[in-house]
Protein backbone atom coordinates (compact mmCIF):
# COMPACT_ATOMS: atom_id res chain seq x y z
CA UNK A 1 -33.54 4.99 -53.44
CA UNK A 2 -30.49 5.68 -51.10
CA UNK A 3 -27.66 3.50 -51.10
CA UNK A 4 -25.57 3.17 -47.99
CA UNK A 5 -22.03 1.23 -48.55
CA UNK A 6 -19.81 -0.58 -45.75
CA UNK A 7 -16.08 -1.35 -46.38
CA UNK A 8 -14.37 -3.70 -44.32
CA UNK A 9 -10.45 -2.84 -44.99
CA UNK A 10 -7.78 -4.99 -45.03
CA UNK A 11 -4.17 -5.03 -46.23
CA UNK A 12 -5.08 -6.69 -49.39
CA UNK A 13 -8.50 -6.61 -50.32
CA UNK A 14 -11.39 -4.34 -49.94
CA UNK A 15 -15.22 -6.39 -49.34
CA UNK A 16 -17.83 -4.15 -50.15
CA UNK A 17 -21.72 -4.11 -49.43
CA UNK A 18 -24.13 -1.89 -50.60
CA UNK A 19 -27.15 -1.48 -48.48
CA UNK A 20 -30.60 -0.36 -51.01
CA UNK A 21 -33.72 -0.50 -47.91
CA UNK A 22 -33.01 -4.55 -47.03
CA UNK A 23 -31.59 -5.34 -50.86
CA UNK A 24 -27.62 -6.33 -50.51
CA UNK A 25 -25.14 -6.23 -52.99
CA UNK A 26 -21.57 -7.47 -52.59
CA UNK A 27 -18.05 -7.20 -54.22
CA UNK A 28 -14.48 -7.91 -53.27
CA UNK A 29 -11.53 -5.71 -55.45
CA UNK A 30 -7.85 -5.32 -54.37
CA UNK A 31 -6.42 -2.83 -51.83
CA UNK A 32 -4.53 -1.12 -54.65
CA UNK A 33 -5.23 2.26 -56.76
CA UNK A 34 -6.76 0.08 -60.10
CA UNK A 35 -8.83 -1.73 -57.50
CA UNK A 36 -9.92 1.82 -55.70
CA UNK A 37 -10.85 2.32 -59.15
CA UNK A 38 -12.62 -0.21 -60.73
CA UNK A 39 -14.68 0.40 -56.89
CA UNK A 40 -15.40 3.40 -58.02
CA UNK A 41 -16.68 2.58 -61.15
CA UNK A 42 -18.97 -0.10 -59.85
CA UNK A 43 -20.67 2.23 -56.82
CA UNK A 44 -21.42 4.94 -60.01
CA UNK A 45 -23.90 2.11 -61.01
CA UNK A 46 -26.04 2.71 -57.77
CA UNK A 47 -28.16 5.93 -58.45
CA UNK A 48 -27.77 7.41 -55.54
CA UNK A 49 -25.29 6.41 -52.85
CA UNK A 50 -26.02 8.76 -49.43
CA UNK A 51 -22.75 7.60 -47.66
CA UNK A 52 -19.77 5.23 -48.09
CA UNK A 53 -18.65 4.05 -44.15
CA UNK A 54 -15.05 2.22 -43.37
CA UNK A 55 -13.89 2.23 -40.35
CA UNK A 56 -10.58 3.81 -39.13
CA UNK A 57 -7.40 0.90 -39.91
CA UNK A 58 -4.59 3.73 -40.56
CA UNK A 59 -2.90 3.20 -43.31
CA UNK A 60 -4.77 0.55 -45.32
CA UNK A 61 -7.93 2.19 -45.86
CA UNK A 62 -6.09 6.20 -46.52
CA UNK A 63 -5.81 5.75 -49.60
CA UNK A 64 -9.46 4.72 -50.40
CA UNK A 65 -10.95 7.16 -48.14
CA UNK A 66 -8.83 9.93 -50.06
CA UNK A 67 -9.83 8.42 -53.33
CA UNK A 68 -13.63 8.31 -52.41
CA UNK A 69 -13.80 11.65 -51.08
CA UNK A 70 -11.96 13.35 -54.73
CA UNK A 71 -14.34 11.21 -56.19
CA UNK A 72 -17.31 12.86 -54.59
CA UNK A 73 -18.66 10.34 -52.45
CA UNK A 74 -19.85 11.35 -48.85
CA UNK A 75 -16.80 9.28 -46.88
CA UNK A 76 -16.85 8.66 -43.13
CA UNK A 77 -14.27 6.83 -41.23
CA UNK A 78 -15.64 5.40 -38.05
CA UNK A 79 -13.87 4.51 -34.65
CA UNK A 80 -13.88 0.79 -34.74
CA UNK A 81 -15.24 0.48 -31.32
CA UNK A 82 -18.52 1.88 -32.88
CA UNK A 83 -18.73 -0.46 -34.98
CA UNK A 84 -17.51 -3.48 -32.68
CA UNK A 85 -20.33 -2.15 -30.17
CA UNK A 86 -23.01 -1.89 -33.01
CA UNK A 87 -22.16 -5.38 -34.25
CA UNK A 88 -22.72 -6.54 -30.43
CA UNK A 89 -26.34 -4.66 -30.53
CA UNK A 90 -27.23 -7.35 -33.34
CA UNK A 91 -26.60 -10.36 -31.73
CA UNK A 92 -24.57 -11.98 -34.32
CA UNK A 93 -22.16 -14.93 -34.28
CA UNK A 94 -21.22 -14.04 -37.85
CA UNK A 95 -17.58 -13.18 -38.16
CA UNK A 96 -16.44 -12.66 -41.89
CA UNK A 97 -15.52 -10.30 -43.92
CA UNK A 98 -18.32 -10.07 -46.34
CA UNK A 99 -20.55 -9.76 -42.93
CA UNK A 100 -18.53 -7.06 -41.52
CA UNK A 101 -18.88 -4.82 -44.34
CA UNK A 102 -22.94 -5.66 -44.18
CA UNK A 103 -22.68 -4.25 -40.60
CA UNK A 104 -20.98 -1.27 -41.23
CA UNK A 105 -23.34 -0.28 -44.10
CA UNK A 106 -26.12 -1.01 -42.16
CA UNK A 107 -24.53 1.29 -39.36
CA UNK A 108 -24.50 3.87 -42.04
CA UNK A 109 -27.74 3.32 -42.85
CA UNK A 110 -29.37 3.60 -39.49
CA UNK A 111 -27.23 6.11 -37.39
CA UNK A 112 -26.61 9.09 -40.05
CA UNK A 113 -22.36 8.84 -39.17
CA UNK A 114 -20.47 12.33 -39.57
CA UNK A 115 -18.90 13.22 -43.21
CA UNK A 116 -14.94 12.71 -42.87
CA UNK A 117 -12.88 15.33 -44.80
CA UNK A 118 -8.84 15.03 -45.37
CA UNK A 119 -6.17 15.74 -43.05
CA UNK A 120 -4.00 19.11 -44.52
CA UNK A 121 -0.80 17.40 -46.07
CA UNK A 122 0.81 19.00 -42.92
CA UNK A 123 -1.42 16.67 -40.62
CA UNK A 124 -0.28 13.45 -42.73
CA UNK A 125 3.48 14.32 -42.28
CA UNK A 126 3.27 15.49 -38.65
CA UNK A 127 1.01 12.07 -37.91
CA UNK A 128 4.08 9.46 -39.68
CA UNK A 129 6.84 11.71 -37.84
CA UNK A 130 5.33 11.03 -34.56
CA UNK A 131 4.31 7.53 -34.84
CA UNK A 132 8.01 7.11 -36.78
CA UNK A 133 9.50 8.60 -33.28
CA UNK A 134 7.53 6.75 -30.85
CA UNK A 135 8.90 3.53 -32.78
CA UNK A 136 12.30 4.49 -32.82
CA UNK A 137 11.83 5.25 -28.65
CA UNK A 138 10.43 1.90 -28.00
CA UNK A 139 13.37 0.30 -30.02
CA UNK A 140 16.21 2.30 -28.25
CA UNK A 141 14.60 1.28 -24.90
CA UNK A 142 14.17 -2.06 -25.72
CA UNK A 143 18.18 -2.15 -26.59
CA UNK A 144 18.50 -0.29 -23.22
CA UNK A 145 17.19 -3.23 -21.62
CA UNK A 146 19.60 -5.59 -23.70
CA UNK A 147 22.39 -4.10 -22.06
CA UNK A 148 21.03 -4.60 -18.60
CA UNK A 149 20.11 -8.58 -19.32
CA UNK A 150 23.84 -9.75 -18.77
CA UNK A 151 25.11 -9.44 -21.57
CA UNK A 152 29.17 -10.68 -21.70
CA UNK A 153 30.24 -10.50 -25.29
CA UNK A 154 31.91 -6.85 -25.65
CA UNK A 155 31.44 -7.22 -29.60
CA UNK A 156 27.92 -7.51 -28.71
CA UNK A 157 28.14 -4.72 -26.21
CA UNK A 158 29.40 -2.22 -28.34
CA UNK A 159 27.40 -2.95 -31.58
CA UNK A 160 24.19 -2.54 -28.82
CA UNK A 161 26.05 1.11 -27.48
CA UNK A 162 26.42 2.07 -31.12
CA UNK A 163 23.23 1.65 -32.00
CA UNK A 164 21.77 3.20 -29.14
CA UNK A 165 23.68 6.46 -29.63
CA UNK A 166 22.56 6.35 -33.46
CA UNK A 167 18.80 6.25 -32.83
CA UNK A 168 19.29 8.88 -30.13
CA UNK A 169 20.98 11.31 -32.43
CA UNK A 170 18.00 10.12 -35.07
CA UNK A 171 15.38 10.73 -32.09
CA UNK A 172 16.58 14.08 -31.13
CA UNK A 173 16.62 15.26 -34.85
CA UNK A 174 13.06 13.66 -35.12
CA UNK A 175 11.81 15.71 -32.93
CA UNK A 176 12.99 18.88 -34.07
CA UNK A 177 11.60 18.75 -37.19
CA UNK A 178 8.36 18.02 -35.37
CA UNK A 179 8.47 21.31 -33.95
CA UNK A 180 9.75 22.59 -36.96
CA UNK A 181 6.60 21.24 -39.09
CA UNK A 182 4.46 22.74 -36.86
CA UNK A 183 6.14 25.69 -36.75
CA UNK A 184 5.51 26.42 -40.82
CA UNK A 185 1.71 26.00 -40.35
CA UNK A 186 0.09 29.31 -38.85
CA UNK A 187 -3.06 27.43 -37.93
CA UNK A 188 -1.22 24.55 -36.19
CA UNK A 189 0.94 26.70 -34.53
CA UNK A 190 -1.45 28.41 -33.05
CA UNK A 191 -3.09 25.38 -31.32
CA UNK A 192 0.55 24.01 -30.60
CA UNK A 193 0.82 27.53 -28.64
CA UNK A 194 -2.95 27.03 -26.79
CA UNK A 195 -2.09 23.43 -26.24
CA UNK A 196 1.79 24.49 -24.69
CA UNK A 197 -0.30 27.04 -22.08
CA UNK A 198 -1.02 24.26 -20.29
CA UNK A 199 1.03 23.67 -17.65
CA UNK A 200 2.37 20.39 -18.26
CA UNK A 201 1.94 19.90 -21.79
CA UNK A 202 5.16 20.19 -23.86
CA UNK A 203 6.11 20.61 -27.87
CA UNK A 204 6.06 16.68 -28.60
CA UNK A 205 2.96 16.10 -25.86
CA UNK A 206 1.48 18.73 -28.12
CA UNK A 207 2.42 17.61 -31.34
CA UNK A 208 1.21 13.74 -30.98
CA UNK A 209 -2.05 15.68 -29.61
CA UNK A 210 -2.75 17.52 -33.17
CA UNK A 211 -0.97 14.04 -34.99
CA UNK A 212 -3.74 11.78 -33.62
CA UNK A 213 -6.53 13.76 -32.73
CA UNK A 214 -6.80 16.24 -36.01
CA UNK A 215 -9.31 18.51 -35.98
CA UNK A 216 -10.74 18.95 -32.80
CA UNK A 217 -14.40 19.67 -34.19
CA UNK A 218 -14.44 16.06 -34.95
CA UNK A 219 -15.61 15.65 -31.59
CA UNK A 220 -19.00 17.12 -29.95
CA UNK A 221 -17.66 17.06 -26.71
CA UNK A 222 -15.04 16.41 -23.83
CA UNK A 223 -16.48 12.75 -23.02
CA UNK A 224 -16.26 11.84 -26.69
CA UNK A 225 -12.39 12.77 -26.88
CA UNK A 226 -11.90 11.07 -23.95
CA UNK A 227 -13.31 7.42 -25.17
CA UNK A 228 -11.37 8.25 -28.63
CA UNK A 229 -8.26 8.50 -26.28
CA UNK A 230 -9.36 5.12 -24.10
CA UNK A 231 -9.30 6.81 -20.64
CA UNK A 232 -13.08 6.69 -19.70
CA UNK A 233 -14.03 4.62 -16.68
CA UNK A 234 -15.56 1.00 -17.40
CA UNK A 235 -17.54 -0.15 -14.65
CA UNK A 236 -17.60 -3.24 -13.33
CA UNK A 237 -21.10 -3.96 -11.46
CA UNK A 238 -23.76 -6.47 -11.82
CA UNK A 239 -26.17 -6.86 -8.78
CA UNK A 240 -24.98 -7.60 -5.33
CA UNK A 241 -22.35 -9.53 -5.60
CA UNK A 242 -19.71 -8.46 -8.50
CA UNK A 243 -18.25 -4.67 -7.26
CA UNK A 244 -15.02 -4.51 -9.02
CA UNK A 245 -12.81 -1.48 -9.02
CA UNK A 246 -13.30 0.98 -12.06
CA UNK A 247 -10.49 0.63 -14.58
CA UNK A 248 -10.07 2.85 -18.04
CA UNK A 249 -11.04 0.86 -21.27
CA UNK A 250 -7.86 0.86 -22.84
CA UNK A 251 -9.64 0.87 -25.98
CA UNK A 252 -8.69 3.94 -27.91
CA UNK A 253 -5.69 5.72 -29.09
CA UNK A 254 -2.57 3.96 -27.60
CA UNK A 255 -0.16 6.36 -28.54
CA UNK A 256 -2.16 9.50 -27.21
CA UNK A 257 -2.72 7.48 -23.99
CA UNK A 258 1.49 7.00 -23.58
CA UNK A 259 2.11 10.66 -24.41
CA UNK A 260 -0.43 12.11 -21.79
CA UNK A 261 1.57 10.00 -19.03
CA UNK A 262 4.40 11.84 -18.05
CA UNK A 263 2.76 15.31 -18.45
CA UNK A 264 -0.01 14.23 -15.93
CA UNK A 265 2.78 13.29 -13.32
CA UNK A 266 4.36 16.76 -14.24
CA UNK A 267 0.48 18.59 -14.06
CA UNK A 268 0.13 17.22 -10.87
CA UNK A 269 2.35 19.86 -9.18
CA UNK A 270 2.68 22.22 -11.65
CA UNK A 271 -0.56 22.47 -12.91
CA UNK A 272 -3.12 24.43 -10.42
CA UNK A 273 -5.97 23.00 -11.46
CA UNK A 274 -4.57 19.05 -11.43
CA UNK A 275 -2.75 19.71 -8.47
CA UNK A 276 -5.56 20.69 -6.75
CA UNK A 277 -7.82 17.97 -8.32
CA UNK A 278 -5.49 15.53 -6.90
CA UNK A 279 -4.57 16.63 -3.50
CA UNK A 280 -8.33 15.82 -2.99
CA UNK A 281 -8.35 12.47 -5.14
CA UNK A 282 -5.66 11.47 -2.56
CA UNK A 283 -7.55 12.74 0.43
CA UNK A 284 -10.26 9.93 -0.60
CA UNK A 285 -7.16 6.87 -0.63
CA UNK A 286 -7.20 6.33 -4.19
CA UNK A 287 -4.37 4.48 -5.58
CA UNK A 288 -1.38 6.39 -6.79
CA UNK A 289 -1.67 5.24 -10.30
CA UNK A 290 -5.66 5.82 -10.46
CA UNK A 291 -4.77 9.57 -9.34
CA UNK A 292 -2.73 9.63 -12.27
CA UNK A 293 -4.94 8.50 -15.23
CA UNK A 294 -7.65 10.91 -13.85
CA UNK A 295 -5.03 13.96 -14.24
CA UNK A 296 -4.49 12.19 -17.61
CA UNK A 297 -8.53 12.92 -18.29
CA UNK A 298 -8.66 15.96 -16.56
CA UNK A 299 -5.30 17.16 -18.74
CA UNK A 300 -7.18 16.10 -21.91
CA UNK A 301 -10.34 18.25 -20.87
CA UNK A 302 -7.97 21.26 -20.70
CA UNK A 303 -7.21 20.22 -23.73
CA UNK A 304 -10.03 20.24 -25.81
CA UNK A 305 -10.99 23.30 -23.86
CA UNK A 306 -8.18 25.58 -25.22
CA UNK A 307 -8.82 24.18 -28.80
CA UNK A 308 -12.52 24.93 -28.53
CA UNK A 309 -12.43 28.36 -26.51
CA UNK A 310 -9.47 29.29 -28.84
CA UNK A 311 -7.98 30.68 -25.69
CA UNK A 312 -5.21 29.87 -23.65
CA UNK A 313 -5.34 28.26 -20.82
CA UNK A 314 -6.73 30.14 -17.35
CA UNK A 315 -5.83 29.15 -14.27
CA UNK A 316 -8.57 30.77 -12.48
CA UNK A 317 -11.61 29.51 -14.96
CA UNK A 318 -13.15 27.17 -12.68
CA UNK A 319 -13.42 29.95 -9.79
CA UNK A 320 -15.26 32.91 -12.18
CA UNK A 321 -18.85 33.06 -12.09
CA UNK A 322 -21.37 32.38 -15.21
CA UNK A 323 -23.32 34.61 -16.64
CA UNK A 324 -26.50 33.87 -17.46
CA UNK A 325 -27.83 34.52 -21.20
């Protein structure tokens, strides 16, 4: 019979359940290679396991995903909002760990998730550069701000100037080996090069792209990039009385969210296609910053559609007629 196995992740310990039809069976080993390992040893015991389901926590739950993949198991590493809005589904006050791992095996077990494969080594090291870089950028600026908060002391002062003008030489470097990275990968440079067609979309924009999103085919369609990304409309109605504005969820990739920001206020007159879409957005009196995060999605849809169409980007595609089959 098939066994279906849910890992909740943490930084120090792994709690595992093993779904057989409605039998469960539970462990708890360390988040460290000889616990990986003695995991692995106990799921051989199971005669056949169909999938082994975690959900995505970055770095605390690479190293078993890469682990259980070499080691033949069928791995998939979930979006945690799936797993949050599955939990919902069944109604549940439970909240531990053991639990959680129960409801992301039985998630495997009922909705048939998508195998994960590895990231290319290239990915891994692109992925910590850019998350390394957005760090450093939100330390510099928050030293930036020190400087403007009164500050007398010209000690102080000049340790704070000093230390800005170190992370920006570190910053600028940072970012040219980004580029550089890229630049040594055929494959990725060719999508850096589709994605950089797009009006509006720079090296780094492009680079944090291929960082966070990996391989594109991960994702059946526009809509599901765009609620990986967190800028899909939530909608706030409920009978007659409760009409709140749309907002975006805000609950998906952070950093891919920041990075689409500026090139959306940039596609918005460069862009044809944005700058058209939101002359008309601002015909209707939407709010300046609402016209914004909807050139964010639209940008995004370009997006995936250069990566998918493997063609650049056309500024005339919306205006030439289909063909029928």
């Amino acid at each position: 019979m098939s066994a279906f196995v849910g890992i909740d992740v943490s930084k120090a310990t792994l709690d595992v359940v093993v779904l057989v039809e409605q039998k469960q069976s539970y462990c708890q080993v360390p988040n460290t290679t000889p616990g990986i390992t003695d995991l692995l040893k106990w799921l051989d015991t199971f005669e056949q396991v169909e999938t082994v389901c975690l959900e995505a926590t970055g770095r605390y739950g690479s190293r078993l995903a890469k682990m259980l993949y070499a080691d033949g198991f069928r791995v998939s590493v979930l979006n945690p909002l799936r797993i949050k809005s599955f939990a919902q589904s069944l109604l549940s006050r439970n909240k531990t760990d053991k639990y959680d791992a129960f409801v992301i095996a039985l998630y495997a077990q009922r909705m048939a998730p998508d195998p994960w494969t590895p990231p290319s080594n290239t990915l891994e090291r692109l992925k910590e550069r850019t998350r390394l870089l957005h760090s450093l950028k939100q330390t510099q600026q928050a030293y930036r701000n020190r400087l403007q908060s009164g500050l007398e002391d010209e000690i102080t002062l000049g340790v704070i100037r000093d230390l800005i003008a170190d992370l920006d030489e570190r910053i600028t470097a940072l970012r040219k080996s980004l580029i550089s990275l890229i630049k040594q990968d055929n494959e990725l440079n060719q999508q850096r090069q589709l994605l950089t067609s797009i009006p509006g979309v720079g090296d780094l924009t492009a680079a944090v792209f291929l960082a966070e999103v990996g391989e594109i085919h991960h994702f059946p369609s526009r809509r599901a990039l765009a609620s990986y990304v967190g800028i899909t409309p939530r909608l706030h109605d409920s009978g007659t009385s409760v009409h709140r504005h749309s907002r975006i969820s805000k609950q998906g990739n952070k950093r891919l969210r920041t990075a689409l920001y500026f090139p959306a206020i940039s596609a918005k007159k460069w862009n044809p296609i944005c700058h058209e879409f939101s002359q008309r957005l601002e015909k209707t009196g939407l709010a300046k910053k609402a016209i914004i995060i909807a050139v964010m999605k639209k940008l995004l849809h370009q997006m995936y559609g250069v990566l998918k169409s493997q063609q650049p980007f056309d500024p005339h595609f919306q205006q030439k007629p289909q063909i029928a089959a």
